[in-house]
C-alpha atoms as a PDB file:
ATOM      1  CA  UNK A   1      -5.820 -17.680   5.531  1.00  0.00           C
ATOM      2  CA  UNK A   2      -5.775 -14.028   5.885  1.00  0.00           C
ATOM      3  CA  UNK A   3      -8.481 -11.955   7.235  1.00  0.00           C
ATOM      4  CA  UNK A   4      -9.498  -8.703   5.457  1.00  0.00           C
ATOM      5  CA  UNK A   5      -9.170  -5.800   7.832  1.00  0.00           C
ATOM      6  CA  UNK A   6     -12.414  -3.283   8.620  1.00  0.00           C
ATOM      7  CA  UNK A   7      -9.951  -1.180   8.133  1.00  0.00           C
ATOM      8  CA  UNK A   8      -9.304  -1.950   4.343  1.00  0.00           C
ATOM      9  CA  UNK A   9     -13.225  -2.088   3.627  1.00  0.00           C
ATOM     10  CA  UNK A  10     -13.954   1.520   4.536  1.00  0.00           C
ATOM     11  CA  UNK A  11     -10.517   3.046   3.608  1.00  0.00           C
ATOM     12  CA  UNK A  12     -11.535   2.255  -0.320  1.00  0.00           C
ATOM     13  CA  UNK A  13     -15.338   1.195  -0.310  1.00  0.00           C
ATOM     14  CA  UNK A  14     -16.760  -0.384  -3.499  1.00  0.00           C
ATOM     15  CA  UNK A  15     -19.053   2.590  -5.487  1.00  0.00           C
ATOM     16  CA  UNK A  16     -21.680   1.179  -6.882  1.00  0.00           C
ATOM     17  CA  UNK A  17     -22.169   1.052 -10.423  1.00  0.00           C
ATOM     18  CA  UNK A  18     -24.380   4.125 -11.798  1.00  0.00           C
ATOM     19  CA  UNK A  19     -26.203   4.405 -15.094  1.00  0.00           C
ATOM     20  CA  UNK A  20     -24.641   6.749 -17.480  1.00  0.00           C
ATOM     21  CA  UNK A  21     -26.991   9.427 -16.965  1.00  0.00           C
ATOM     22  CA  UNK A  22     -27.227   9.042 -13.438  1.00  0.00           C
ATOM     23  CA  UNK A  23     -26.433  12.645 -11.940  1.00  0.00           C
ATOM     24  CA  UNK A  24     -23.001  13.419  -9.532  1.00  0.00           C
ATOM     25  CA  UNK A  25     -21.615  16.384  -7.096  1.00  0.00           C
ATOM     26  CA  UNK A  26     -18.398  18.012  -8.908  1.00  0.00           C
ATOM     27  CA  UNK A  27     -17.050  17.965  -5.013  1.00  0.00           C
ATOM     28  CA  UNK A  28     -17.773  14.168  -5.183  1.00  0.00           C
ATOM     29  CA  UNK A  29     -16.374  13.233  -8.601  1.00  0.00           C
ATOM     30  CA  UNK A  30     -12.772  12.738  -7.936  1.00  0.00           C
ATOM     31  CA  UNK A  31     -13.220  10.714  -5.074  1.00  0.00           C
ATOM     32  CA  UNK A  32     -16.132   8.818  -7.431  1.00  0.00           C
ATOM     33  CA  UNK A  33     -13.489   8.219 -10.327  1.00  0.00           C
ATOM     34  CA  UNK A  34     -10.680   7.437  -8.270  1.00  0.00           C
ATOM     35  CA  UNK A  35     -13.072   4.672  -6.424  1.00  0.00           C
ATOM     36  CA  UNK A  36     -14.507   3.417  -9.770  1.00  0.00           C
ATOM     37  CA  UNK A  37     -10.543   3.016 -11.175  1.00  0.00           C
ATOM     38  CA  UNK A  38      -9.644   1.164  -7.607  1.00  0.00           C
ATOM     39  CA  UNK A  39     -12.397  -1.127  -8.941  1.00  0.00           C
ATOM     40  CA  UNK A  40     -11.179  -2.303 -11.914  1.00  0.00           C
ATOM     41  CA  UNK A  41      -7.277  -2.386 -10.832  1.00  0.00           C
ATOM     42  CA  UNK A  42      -8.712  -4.679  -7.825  1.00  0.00           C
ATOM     43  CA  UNK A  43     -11.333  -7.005 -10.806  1.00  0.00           C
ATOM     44  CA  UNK A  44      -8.570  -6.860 -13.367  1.00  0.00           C
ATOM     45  CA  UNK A  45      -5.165  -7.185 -11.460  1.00  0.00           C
ATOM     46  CA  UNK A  46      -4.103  -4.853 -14.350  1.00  0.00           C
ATOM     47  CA  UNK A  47      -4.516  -1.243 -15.133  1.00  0.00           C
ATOM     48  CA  UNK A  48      -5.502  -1.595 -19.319  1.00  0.00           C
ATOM     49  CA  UNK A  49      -8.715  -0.246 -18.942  1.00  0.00           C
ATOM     50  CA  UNK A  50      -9.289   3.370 -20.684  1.00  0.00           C
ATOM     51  CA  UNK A  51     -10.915   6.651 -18.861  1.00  0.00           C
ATOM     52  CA  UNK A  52     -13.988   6.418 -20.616  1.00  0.00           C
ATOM     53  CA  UNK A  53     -14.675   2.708 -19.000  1.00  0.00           C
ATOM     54  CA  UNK A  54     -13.461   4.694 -15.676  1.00  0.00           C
ATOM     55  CA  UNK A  55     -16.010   7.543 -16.349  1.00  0.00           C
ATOM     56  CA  UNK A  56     -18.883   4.397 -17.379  1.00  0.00           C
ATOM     57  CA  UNK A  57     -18.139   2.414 -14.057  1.00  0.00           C
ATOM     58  CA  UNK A  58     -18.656   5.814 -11.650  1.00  0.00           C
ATOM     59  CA  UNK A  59     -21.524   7.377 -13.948  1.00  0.00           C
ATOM     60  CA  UNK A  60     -20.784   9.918 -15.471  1.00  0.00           C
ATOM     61  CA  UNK A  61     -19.699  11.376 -18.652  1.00  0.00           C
ATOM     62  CA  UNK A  62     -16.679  10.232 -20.587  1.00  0.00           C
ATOM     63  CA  UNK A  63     -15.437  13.712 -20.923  1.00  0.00           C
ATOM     64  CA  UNK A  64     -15.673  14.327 -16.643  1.00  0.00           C
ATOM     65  CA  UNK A  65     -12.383  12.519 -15.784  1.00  0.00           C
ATOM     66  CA  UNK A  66     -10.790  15.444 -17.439  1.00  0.00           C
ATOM     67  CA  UNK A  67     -12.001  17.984 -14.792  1.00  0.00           C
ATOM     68  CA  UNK A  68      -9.702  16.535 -12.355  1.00  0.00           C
ATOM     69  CA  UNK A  69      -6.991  14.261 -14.510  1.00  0.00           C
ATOM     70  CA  UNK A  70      -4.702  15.743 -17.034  1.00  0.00           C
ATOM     71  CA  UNK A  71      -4.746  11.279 -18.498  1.00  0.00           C
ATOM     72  CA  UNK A  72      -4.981   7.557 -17.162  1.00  0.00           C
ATOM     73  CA  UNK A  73      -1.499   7.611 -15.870  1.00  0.00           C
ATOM     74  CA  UNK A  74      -2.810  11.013 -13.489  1.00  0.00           C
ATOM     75  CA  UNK A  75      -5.470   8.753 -12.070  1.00  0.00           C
ATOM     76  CA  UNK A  76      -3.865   6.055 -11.718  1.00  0.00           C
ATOM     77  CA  UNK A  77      -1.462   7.463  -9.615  1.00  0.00           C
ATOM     78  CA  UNK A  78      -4.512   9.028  -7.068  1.00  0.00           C
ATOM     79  CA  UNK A  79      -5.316   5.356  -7.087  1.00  0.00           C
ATOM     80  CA  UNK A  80      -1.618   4.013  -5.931  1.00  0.00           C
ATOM     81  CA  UNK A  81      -1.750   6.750  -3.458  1.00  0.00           C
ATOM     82  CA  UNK A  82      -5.081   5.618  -1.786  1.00  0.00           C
ATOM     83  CA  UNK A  83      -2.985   2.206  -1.319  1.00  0.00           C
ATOM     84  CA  UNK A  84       0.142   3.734   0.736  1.00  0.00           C
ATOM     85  CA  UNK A  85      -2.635   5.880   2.596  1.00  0.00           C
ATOM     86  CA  UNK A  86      -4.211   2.429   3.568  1.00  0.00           C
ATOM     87  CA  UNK A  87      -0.833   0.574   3.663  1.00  0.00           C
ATOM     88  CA  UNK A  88       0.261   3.485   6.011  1.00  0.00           C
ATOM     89  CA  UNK A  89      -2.409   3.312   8.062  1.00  0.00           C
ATOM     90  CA  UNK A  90      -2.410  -0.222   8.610  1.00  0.00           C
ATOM     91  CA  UNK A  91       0.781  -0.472   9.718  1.00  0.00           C
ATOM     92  CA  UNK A  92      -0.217   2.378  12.314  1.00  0.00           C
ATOM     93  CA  UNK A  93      -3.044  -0.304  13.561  1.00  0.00           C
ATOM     94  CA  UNK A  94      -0.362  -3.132  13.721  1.00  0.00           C
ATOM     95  CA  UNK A  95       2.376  -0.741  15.409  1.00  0.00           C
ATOM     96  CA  UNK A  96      -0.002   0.364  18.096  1.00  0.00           C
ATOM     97  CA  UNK A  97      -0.905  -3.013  19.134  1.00  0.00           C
ATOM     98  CA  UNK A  98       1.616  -3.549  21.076  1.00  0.00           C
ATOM     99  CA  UNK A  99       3.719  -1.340  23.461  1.00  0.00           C
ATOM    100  CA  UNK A 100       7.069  -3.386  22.646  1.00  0.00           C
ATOM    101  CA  UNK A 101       9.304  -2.498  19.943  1.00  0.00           C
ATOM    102  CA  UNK A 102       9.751  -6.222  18.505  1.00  0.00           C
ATOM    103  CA  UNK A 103       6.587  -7.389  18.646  1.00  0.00           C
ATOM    104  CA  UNK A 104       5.025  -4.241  17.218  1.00  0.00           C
ATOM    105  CA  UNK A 105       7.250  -4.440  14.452  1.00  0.00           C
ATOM    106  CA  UNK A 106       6.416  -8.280  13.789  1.00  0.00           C
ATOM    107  CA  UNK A 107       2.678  -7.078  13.837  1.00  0.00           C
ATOM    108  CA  UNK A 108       3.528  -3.850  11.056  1.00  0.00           C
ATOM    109  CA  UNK A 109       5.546  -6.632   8.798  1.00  0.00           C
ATOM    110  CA  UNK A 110       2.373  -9.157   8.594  1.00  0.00           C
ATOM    111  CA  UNK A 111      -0.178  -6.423   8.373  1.00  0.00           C
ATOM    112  CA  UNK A 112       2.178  -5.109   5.188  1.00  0.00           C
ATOM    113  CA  UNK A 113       2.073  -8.622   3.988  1.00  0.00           C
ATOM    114  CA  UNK A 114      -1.741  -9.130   4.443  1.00  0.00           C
ATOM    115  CA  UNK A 115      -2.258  -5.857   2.577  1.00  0.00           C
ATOM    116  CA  UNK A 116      -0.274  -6.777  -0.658  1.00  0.00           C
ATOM    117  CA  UNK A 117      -1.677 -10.044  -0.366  1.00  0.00           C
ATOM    118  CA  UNK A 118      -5.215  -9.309  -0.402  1.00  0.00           C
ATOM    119  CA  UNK A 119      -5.055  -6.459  -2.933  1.00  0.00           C
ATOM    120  CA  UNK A 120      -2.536  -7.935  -5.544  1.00  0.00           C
ATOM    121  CA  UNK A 121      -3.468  -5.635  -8.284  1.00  0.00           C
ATOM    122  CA  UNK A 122      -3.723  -2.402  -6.195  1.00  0.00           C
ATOM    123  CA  UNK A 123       0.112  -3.194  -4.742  1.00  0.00           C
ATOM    124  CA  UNK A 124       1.315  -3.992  -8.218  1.00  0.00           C
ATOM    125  CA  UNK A 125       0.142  -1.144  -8.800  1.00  0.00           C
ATOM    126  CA  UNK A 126       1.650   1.297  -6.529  1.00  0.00           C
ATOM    127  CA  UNK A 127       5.041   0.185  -6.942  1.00  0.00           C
ATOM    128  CA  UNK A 128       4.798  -0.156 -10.952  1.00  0.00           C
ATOM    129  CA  UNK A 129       7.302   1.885 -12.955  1.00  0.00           C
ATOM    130  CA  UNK A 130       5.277   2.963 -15.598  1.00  0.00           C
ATOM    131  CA  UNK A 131       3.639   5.915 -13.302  1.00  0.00           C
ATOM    132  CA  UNK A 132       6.888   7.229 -12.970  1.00  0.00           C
ATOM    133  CA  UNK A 133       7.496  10.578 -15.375  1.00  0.00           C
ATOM    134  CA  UNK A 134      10.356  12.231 -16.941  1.00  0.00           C
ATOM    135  CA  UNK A 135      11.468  13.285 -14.186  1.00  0.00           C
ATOM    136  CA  UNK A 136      11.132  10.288 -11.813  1.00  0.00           C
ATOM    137  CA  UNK A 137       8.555   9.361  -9.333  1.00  0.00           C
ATOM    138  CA  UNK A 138       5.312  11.434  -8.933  1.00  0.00           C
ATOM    139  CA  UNK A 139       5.881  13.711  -5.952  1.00  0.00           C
ATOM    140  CA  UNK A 140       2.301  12.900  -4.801  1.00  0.00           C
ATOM    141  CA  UNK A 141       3.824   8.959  -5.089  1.00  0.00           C
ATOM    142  CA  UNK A 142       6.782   9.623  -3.560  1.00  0.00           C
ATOM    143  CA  UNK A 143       4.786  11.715  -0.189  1.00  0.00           C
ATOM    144  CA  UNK A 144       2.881   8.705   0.079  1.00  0.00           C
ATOM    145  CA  UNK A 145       5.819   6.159  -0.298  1.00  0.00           C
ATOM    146  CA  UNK A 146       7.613   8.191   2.479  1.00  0.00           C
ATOM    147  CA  UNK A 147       4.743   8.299   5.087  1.00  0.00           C
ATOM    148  CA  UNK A 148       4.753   4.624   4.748  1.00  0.00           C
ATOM    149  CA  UNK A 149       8.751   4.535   5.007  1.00  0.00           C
ATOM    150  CA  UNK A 150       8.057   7.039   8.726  1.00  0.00           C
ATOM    151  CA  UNK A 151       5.668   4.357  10.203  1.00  0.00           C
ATOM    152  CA  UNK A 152       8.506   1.755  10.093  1.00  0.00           C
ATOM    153  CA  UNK A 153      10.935   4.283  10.973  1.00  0.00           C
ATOM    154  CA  UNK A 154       9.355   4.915  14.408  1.00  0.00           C
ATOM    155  CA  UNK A 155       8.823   1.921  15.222  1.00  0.00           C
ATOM    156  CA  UNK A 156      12.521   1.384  14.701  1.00  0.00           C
ATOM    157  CA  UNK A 157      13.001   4.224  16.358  1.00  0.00           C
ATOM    158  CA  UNK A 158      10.731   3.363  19.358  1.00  0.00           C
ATOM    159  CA  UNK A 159      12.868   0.256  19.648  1.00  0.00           C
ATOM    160  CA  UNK A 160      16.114   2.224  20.252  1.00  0.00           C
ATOM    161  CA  UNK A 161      15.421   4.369  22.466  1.00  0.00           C
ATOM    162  CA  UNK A 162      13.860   1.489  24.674  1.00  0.00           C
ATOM    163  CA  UNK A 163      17.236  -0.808  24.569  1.00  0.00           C
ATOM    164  CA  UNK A 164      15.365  -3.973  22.250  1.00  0.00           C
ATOM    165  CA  UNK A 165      17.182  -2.636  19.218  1.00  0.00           C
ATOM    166  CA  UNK A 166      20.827  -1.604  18.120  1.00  0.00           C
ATOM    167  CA  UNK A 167      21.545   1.913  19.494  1.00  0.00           C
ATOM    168  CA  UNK A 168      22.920   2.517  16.215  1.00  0.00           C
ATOM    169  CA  UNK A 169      19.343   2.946  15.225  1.00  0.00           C
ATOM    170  CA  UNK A 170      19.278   6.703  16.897  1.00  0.00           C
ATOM    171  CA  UNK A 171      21.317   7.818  14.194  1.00  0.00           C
ATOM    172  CA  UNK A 172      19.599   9.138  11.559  1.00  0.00           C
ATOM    173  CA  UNK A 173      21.143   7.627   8.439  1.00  0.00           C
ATOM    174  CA  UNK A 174      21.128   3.812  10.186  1.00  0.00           C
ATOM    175  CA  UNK A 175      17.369   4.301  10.716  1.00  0.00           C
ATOM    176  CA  UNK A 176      16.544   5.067   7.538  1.00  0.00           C
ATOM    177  CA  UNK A 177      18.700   1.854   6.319  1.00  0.00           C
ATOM    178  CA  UNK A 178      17.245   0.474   8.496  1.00  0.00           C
ATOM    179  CA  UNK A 179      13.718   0.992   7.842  1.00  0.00           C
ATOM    180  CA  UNK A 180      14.842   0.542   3.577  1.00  0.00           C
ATOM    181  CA  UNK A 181      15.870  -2.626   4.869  1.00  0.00           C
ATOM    182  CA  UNK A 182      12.987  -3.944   6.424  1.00  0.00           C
ATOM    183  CA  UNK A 183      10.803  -2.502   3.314  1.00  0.00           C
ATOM    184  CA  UNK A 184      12.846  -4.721   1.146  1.00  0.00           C
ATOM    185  CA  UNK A 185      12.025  -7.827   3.228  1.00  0.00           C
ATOM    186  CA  UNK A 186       8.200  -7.475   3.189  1.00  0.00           C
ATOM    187  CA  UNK A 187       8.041  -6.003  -0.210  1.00  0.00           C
ATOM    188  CA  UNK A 188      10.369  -8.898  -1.816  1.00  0.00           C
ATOM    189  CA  UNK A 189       8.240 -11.562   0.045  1.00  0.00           C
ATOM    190  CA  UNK A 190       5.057  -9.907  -0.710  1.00  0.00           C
ATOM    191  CA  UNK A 191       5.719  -9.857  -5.078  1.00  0.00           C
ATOM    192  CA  UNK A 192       7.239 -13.384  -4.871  1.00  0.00           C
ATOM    193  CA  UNK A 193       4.034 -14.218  -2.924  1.00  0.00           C
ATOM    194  CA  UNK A 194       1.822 -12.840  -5.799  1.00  0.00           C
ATOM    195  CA  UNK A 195       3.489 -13.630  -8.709  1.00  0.00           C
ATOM    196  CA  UNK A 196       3.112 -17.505  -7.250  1.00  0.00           C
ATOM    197  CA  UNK A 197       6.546 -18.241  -7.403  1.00  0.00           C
ATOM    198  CA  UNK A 198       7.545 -21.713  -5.863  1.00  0.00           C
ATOM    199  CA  UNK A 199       7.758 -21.465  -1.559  1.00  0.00           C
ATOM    200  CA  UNK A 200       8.695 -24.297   0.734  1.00  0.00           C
ATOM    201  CA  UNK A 201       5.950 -26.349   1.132  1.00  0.00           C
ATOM    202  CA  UNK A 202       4.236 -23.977   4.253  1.00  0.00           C
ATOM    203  CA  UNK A 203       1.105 -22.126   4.566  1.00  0.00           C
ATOM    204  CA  UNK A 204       1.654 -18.570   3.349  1.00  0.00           C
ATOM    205  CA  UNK A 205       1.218 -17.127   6.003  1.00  0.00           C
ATOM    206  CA  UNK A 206       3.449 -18.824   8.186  1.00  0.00           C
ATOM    207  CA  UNK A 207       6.250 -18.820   5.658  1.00  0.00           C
ATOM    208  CA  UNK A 208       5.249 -14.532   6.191  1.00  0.00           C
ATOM    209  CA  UNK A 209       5.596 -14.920   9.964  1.00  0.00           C
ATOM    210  CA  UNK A 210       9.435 -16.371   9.502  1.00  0.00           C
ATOM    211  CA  UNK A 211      10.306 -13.976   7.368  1.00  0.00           C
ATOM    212  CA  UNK A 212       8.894 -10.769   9.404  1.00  0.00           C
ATOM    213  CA  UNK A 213      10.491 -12.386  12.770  1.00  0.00           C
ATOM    214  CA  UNK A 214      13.873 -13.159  11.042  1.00  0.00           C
ATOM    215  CA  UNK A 215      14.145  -9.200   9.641  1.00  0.00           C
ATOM    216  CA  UNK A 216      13.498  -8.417  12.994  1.00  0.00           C
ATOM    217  CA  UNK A 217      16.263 -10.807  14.504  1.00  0.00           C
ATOM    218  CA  UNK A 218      18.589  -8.244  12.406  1.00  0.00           C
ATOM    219  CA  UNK A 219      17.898  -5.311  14.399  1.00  0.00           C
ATOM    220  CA  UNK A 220      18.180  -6.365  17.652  1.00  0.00           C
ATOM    221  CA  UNK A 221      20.755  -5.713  20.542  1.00  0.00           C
END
């Protein structure tokens, strides 16, 4: 079974639920509504609920989402972003366990896992095309998505320069196929994993250790 990280706790710790009248900082109240909507993605494992119950779980008016969110789609994306932030980070944590290339990215790949697996909505949530715009991807969705992308890249990287992984991975274009790549593998394993779709009969998260170790297997000398 997988073990929640301290990490995850603190990076998006549960608000408590304030009476209506109850009073709030205006330097506070983004980071209170973007908690209180991380809330009910993470109770609902959907994102139907409207800004005013938003506004009712962090205490405060219906009308004060408005001072910092333009609609529900606007939030919601602050809330996916607070995911690749922890995402990001916890693939840092993983990465810098371990000196060696391989087993450093092993470590990042179940850490991903672990994270998408413990916060099914949340992930859903981050990768869900219906915060995308006109125009594409939010650019504050995209930054995020791309700091996430780095963190594999240098461990790719890393791997290169010491000799454990293809040269070819010094190049910039290969590592960032690279790194796509290995993305793919976690992320495709991770929404098969939550949507419950049939696996060989294996613990989860020993069927996750196979698949991390054989994306490695690609990328080595």
């Amino acid at each position: 079974m997988w073990q929640t990280s301290a990490m995850n706790k603190s990076a998006t710790p549960n608000a408590s639920v304030r009476s209506q009248d109850a009073p709030y900082h205006h330097g506070d109240l983004r980071r209170s509504l973007i908690e209180a909507g991380l809330e009910l993605v993470r109770e609902g494992r959907e994102w139907s609920f409207s800004l005013r119950e938003v506004a009712k779980r962090a205490g405060v008016s219906h009308n004060a989402p408005y001072y910092h969110f333009a609609d529900k789609r606007d939030l919601l994306i602050a809330v996916a972003v607070v995911g690749y932030d922890t995402l990001t980070a916890r693939i840092a944590e993983a990465a810098a366990s371990s000196e060696e290339a391989k087993t450093a990215l092993i470590a990042s790949g179940r850490a991903y896992i672990q994270f998408g697996l413990e916060n099914p909505g949340h992930y859903q949530l981050m990768f869900s095309a219906a915060l995308n715009g006109p125009e594409g991807r939010p650019k504050a969705l995209a930054d995020a998505g791309a700091a996430t992308r780095a963190g594999l890249e240098e461990i790719l990287h890393r791997g290169a320069r010491a000799g454990v992984f293809s040269s070819s991975l010094l190049r910039t274009l290969e590592l960032k196929t690279a790194a796509f790549t290995a993305w793919s593998t976690v992320h495709g394993f991770t929404m098969l994993a939550i949507e419950g779709l049939p696996t060989p009969d294996l613990p989860i998260a020993c069927l996750a250790d196979k698949a991390v170790r054989i994306a490695c297997r690609s990328f080595l000398r």
